[in-house]
Protein backbone atom coordinates (compact mmCIF):
# COMPACT_ATOMS: atom_id res chain seq x y z
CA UNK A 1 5.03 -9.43 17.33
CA UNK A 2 5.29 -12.43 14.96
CA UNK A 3 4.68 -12.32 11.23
CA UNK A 4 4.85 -14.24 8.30
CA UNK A 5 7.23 -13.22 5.49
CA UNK A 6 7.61 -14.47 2.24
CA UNK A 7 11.09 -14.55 0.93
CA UNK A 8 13.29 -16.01 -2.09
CA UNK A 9 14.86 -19.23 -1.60
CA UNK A 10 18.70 -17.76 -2.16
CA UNK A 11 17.75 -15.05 0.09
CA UNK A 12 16.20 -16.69 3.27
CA UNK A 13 19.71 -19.79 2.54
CA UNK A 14 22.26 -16.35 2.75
CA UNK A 15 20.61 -14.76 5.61
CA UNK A 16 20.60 -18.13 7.33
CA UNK A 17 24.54 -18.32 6.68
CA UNK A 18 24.91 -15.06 7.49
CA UNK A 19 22.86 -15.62 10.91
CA UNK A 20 25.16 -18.39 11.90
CA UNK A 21 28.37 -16.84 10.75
CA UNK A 22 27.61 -14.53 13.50
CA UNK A 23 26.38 -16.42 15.92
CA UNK A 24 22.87 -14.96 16.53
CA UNK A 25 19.19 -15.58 15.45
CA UNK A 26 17.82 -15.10 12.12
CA UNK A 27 15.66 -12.76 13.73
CA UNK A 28 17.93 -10.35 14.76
CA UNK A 29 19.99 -10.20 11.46
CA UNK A 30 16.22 -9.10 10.15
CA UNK A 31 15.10 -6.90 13.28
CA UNK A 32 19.36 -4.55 12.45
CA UNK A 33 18.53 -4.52 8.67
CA UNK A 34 14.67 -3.12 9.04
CA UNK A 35 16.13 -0.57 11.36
CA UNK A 36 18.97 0.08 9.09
CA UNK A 37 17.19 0.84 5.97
CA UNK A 38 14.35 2.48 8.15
CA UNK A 39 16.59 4.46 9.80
CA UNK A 40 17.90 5.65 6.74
CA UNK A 41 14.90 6.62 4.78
CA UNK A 42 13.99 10.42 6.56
CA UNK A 43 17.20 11.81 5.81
CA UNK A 44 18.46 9.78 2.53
CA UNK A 45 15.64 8.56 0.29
CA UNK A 46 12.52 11.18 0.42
CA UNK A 47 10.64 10.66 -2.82
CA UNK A 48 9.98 13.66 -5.28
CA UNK A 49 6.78 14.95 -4.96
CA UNK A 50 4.39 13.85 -7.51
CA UNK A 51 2.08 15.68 -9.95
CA UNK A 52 -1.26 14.67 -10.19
CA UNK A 53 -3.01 14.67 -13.45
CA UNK A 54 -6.54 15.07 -12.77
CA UNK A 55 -9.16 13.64 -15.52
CA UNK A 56 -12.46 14.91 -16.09
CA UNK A 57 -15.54 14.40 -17.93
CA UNK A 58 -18.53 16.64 -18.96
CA UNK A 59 -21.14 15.22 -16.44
CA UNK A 60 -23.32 15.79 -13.89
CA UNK A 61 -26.68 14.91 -12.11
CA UNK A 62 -29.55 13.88 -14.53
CA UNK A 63 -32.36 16.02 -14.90
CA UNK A 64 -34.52 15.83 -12.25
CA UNK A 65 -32.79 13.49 -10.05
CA UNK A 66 -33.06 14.75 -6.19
CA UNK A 67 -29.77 13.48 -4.30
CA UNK A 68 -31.22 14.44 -1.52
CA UNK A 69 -34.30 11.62 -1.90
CA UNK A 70 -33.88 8.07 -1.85
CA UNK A 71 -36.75 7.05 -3.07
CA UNK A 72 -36.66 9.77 -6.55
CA UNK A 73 -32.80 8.10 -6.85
CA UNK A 74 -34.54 4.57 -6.98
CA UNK A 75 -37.13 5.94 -9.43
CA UNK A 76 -34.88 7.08 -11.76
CA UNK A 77 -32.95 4.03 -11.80
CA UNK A 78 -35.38 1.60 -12.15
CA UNK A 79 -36.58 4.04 -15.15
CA UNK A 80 -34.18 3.29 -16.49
CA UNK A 81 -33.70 -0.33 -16.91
């Protein structure tokens, strides 16, 4: 599959130098360190589970809206305006 990356200047020159240093394609200098790092992150780099702080507000339906009736929603809004 082909994509389109976009990468620092220094970064794309030393991969590049690296590439040709050992005699393959940029491409599969890329394709060893995605599976590299991906193969690393079950075992080595699970992120801590988060805690959600969950905001609320005093709310609710307005009085004698029907949420369950288009036409009584469309009512009430153009009521108002």
């Amino acid at each position: 599959m082909k994509t389109t990356v976009d990468l620092p200047d220094d970064l794309f020159i030393a991969a590049k130098k690296r590439a040709a240093e050992l005699r393959q394609p940029l491409r599969a200098l890329i394709e060893r360190g995605l599976r590299a790092e991906l193969g690393r992150g079950a075992g080595q780099r699970q992120a801590k589970p988060r805690t959600i702080r969950w905001v609320t507000v005093a709310g609710g339906l307005p009085p004698g809206v029907d949420v369950a009736s288009r036409a009584e929603m469309h009512d009430w809004l153009r009521q108002q305006r």
